[in-house]
PDB file of N, CA and C in Angstrom:
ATOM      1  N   UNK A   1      -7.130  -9.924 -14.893  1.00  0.00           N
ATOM      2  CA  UNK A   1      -7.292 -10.194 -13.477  1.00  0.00           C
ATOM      3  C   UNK A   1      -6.100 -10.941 -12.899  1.00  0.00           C
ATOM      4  N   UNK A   2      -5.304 -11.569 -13.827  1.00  0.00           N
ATOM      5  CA  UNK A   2      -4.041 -12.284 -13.347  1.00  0.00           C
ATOM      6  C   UNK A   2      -3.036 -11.746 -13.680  1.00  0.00           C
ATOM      7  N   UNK A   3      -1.957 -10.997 -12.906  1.00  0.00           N
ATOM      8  CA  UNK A   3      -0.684 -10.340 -13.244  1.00  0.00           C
ATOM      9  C   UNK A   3       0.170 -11.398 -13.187  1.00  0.00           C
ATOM     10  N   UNK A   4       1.163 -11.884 -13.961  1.00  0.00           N
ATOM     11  CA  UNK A   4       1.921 -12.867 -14.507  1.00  0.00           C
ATOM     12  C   UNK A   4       3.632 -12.501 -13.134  1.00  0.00           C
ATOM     13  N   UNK A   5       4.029 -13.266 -12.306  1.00  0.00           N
ATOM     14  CA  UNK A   5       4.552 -12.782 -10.824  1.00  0.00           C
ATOM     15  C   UNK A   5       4.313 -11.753 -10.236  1.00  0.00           C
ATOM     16  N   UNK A   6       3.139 -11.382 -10.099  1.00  0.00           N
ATOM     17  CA  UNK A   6       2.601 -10.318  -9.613  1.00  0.00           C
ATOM     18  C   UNK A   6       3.174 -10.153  -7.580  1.00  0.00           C
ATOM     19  N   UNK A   7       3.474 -11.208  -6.942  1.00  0.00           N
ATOM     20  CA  UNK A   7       3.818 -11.393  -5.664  1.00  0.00           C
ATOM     21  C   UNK A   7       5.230 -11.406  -5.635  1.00  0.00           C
ATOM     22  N   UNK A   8       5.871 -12.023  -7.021  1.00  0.00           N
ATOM     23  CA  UNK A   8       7.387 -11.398  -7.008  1.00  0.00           C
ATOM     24  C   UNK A   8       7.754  -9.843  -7.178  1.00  0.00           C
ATOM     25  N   UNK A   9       6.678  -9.452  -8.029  1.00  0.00           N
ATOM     26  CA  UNK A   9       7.288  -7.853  -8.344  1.00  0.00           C
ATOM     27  C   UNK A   9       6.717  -7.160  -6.730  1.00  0.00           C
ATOM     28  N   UNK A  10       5.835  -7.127  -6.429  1.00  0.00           N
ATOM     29  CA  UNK A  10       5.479  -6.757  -5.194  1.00  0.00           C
ATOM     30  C   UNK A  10       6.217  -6.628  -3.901  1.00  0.00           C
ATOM     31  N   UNK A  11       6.579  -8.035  -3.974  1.00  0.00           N
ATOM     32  CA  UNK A  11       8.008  -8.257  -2.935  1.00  0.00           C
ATOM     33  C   UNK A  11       9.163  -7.392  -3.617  1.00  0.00           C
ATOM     34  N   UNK A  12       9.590  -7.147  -4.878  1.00  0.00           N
ATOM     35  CA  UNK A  12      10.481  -6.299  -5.025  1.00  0.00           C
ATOM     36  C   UNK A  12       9.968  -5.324  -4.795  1.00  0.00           C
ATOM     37  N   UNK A  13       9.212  -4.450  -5.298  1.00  0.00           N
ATOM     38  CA  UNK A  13       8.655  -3.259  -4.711  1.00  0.00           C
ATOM     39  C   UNK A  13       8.754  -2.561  -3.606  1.00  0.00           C
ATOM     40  N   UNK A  14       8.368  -3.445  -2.598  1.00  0.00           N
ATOM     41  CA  UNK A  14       8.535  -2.862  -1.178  1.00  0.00           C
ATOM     42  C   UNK A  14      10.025  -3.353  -0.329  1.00  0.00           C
ATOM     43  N   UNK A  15      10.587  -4.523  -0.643  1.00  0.00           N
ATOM     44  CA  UNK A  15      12.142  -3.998  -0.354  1.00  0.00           C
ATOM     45  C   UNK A  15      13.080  -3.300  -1.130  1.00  0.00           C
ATOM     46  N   UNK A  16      12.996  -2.702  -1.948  1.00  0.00           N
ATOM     47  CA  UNK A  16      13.389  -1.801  -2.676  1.00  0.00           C
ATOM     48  C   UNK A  16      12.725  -0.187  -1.626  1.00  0.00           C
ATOM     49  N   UNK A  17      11.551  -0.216  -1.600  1.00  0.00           N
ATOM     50  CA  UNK A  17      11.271   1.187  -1.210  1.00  0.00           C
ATOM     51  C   UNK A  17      11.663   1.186   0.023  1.00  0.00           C
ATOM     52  N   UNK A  18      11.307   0.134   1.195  1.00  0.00           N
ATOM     53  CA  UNK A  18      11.813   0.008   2.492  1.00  0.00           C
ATOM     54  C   UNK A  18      13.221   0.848   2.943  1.00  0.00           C
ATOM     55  N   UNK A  19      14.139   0.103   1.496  1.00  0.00           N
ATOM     56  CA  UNK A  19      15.816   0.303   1.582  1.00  0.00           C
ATOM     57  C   UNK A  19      16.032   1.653   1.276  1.00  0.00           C
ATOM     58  N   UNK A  20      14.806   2.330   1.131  1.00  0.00           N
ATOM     59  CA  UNK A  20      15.370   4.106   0.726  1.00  0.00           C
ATOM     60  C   UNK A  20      14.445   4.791   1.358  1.00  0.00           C
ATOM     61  N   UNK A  21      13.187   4.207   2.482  1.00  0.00           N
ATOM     62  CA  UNK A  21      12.480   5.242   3.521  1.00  0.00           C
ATOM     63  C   UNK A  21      12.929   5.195   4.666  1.00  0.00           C
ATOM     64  N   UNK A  22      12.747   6.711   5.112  1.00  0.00           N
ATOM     65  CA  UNK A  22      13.160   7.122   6.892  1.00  0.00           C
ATOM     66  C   UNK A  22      11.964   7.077   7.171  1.00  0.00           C
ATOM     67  N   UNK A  23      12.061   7.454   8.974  1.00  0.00           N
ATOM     68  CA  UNK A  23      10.936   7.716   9.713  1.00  0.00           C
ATOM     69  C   UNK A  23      10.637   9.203   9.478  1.00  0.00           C
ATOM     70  N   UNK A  24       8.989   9.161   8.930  1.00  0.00           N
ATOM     71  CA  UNK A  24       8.391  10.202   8.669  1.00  0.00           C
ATOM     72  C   UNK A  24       8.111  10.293   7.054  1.00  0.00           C
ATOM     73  N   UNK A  25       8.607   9.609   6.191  1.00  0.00           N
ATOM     74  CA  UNK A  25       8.458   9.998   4.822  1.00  0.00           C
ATOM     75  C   UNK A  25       7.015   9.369   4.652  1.00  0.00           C
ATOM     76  N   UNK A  26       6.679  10.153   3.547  1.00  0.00           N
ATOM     77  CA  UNK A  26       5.307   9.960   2.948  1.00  0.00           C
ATOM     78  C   UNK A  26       5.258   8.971   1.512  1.00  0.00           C
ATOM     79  N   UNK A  27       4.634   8.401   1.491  1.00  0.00           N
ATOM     80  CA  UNK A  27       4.220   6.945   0.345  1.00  0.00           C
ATOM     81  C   UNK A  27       2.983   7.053  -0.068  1.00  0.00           C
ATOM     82  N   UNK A  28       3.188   7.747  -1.386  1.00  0.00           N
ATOM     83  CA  UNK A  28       1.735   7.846  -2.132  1.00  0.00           C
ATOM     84  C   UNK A  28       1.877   6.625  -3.398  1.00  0.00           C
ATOM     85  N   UNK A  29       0.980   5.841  -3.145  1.00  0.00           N
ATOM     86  CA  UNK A  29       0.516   5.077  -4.286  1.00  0.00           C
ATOM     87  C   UNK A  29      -0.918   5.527  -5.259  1.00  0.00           C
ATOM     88  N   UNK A  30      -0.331   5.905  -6.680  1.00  0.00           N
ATOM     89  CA  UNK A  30      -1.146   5.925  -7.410  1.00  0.00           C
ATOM     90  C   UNK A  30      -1.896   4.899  -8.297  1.00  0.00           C
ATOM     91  N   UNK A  31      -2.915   4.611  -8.090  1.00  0.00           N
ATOM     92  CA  UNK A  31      -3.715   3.210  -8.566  1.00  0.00           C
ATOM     93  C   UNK A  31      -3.608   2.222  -7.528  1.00  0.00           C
ATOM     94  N   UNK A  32      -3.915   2.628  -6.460  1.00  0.00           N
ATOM     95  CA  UNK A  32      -3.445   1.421  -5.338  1.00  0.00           C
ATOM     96  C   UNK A  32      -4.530   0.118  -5.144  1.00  0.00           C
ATOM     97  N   UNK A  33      -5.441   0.208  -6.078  1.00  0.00           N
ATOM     98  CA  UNK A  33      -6.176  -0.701  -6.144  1.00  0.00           C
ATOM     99  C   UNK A  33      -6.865  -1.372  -4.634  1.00  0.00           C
ATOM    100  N   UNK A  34      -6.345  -2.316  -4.286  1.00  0.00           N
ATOM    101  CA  UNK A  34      -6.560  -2.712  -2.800  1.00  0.00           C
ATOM    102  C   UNK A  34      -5.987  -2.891  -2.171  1.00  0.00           C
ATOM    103  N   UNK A  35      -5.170  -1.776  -2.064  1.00  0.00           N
ATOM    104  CA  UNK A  35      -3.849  -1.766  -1.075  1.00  0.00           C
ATOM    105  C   UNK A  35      -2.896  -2.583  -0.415  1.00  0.00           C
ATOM    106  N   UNK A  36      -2.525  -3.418  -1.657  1.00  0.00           N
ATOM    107  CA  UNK A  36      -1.555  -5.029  -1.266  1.00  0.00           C
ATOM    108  C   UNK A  36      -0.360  -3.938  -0.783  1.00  0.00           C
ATOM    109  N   UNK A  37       0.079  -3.182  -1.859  1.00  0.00           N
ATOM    110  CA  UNK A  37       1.484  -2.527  -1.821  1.00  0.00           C
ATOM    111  C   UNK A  37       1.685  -1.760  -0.368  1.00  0.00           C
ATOM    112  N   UNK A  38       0.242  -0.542  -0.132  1.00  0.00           N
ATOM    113  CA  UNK A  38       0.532  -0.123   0.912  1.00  0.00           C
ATOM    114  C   UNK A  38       1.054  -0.924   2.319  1.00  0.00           C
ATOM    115  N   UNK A  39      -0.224  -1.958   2.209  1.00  0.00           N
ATOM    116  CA  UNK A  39      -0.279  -3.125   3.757  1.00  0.00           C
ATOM    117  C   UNK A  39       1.205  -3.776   3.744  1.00  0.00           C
ATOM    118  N   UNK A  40       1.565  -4.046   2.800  1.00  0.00           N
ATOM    119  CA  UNK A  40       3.146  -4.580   2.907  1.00  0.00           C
ATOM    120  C   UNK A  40       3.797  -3.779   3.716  1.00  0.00           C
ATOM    121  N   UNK A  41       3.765  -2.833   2.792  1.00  0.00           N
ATOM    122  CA  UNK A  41       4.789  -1.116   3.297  1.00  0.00           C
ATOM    123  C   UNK A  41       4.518  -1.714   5.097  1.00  0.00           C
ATOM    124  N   UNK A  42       3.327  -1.048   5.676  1.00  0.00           N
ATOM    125  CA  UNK A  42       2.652  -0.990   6.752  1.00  0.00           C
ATOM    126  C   UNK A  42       3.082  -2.242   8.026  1.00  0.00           C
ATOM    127  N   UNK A  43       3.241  -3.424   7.147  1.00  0.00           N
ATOM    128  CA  UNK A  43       3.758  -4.259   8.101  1.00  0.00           C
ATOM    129  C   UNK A  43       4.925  -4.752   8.353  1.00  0.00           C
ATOM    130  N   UNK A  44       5.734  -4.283   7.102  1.00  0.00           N
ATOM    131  CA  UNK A  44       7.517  -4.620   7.095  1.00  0.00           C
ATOM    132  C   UNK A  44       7.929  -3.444   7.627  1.00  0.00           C
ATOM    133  N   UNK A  45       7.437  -2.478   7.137  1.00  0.00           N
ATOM    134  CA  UNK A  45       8.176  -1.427   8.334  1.00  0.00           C
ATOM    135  C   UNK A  45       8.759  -1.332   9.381  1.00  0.00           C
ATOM    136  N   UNK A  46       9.675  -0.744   9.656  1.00  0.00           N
ATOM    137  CA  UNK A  46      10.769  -0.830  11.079  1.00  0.00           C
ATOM    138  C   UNK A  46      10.531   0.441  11.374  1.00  0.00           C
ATOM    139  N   UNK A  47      10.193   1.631  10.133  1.00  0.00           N
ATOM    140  CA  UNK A  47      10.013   3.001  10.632  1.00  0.00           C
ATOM    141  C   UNK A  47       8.390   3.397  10.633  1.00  0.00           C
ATOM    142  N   UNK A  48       7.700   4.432  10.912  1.00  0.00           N
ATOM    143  CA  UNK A  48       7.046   5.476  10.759  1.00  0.00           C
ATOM    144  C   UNK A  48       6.540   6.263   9.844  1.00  0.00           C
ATOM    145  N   UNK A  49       5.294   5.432   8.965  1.00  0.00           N
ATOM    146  CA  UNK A  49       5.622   5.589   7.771  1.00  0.00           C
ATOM    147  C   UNK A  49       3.906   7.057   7.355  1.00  0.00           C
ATOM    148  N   UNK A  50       4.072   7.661   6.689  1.00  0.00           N
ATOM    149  CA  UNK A  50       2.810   7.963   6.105  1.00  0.00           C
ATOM    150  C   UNK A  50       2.084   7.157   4.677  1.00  0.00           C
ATOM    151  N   UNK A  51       0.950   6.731   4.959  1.00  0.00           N
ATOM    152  CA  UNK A  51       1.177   5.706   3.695  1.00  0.00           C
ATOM    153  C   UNK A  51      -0.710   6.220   3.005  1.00  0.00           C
ATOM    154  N   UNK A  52      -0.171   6.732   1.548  1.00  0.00           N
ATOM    155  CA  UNK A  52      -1.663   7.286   1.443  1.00  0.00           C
ATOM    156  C   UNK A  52      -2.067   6.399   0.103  1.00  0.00           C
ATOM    157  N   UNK A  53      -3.001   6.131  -0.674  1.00  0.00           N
ATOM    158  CA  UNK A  53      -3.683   5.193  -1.367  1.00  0.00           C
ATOM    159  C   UNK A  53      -4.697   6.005  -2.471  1.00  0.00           C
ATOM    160  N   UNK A  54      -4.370   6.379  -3.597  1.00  0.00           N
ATOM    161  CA  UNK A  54      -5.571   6.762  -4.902  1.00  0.00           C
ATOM    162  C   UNK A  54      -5.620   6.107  -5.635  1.00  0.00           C
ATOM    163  N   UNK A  55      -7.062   6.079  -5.777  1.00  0.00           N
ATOM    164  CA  UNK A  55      -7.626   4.765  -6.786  1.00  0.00           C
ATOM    165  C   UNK A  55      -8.815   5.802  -7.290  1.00  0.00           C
ATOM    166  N   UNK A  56      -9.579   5.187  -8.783  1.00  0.00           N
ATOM    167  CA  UNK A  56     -10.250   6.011  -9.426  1.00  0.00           C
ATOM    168  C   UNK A  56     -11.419   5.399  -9.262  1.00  0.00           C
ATOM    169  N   UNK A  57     -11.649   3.607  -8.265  1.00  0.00           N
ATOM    170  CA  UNK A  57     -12.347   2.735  -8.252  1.00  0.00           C
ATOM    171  C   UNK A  57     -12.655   2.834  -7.300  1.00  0.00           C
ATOM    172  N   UNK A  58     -14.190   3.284  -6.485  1.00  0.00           N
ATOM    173  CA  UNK A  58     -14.939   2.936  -5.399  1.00  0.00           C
ATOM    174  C   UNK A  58     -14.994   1.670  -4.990  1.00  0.00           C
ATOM    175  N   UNK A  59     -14.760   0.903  -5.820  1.00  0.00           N
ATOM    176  CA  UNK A  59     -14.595  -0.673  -5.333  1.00  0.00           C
ATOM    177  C   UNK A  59     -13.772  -1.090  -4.657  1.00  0.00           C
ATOM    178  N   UNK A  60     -12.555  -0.625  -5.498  1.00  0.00           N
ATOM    179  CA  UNK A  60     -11.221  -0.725  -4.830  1.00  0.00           C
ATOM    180  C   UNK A  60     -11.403   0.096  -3.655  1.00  0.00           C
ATOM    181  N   UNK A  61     -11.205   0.879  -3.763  1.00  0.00           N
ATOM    182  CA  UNK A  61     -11.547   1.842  -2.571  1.00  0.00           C
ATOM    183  C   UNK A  61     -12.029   0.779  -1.183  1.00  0.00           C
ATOM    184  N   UNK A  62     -13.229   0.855  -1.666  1.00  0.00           N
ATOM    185  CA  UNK A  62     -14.348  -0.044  -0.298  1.00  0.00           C
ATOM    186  C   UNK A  62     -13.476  -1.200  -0.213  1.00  0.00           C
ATOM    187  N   UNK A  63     -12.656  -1.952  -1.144  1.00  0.00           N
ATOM    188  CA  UNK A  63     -12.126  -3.546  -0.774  1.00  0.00           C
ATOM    189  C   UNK A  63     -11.125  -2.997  -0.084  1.00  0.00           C
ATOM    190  N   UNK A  64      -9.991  -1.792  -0.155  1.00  0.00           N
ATOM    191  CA  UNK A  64      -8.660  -1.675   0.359  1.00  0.00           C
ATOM    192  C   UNK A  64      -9.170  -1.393   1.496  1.00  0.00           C
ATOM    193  N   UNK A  65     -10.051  -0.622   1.952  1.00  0.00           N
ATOM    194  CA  UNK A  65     -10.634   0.000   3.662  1.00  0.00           C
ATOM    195  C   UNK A  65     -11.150  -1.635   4.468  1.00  0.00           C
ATOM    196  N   UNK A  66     -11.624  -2.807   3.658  1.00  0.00           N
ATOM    197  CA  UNK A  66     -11.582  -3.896   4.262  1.00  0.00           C
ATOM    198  C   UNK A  66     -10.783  -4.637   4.958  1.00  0.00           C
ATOM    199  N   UNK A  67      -9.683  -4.288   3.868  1.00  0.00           N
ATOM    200  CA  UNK A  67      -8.106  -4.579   4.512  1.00  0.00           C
ATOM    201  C   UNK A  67      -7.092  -3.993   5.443  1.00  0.00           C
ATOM    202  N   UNK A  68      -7.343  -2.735   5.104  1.00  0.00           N
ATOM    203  CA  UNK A  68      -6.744  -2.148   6.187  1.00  0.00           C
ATOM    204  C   UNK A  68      -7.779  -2.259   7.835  1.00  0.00           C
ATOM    205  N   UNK A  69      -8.858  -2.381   7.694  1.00  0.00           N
ATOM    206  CA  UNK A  69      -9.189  -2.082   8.980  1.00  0.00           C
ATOM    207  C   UNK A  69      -9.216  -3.563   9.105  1.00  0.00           C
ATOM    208  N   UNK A  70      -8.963  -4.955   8.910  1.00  0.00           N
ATOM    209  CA  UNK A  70      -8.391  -6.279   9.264  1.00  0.00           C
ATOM    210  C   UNK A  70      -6.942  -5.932   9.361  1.00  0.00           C
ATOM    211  N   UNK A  71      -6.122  -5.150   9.416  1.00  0.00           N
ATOM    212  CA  UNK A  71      -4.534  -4.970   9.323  1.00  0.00           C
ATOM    213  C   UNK A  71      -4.586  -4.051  10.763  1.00  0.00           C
ATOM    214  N   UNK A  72      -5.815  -3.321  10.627  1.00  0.00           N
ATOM    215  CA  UNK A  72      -5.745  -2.055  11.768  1.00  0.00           C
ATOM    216  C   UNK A  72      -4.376  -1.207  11.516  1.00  0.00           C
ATOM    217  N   UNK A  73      -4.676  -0.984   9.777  1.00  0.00           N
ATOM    218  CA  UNK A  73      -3.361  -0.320   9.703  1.00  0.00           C
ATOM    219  C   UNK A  73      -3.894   1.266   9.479  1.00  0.00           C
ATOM    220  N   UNK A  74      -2.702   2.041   9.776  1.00  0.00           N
ATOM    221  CA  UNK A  74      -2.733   3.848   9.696  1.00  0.00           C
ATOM    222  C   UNK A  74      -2.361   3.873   7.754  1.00  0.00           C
ATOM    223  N   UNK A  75      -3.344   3.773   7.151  1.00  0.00           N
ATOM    224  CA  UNK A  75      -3.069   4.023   5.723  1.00  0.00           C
ATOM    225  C   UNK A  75      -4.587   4.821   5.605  1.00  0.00           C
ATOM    226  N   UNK A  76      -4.287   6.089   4.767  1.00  0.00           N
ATOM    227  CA  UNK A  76      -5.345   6.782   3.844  1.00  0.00           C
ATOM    228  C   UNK A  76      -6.099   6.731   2.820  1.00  0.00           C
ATOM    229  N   UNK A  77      -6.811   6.264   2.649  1.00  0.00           N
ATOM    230  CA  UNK A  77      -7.334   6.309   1.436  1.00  0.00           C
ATOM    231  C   UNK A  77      -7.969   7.759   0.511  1.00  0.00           C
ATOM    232  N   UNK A  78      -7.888   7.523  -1.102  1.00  0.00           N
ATOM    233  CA  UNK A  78      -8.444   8.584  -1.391  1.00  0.00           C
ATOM    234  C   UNK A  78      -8.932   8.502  -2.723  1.00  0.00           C
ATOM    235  N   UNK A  79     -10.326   8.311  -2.899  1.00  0.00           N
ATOM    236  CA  UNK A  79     -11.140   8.257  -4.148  1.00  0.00           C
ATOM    237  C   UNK A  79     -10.516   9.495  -5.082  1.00  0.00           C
ATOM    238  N   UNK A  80      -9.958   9.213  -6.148  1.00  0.00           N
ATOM    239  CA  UNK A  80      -9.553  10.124  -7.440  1.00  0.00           C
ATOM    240  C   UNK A  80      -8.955   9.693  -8.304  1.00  0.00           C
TER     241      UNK A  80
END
């Protein structure tokens, strides 16, 4: 349950991906758990992003749709 800098790798994660998306590209996260990675994406953004979310966990699932609709962000979710 505890990833060991889990908020450092994260923060690398998404300025790293930031520094190589245009407006319009698509961002699929596989295992997105509760969509920390996407909502980042979603709010550092400067562009237009498509941002979609699979998880194999209904939990996750139901917790990431908590977050995004407190973000009122345009991210997809998708049970698989």
């Amino acid at each position: 349950r505890s990833v060991p800098y889990y908020h450092e790798a994260l923060k690398l994660s998404v300025d790293f991906a930031l520094s190589h998306l245009a407006d319009g590209d698509k961002v699929i996260d596989l295992g997105s758990s509760t969509a920390n990675t996407l909502i980042s994406l979603y709010t550092q953004s400067l562009v237009d992003l498509r941002l979609i979310g699979i998880d194999n966990s209904i939990f996750m699932i139901e917790q990431a749709q908590k977050k995004i609709r407190a973000y009122d962000a345009d991210i997809e979710l998708i049970h698989g």
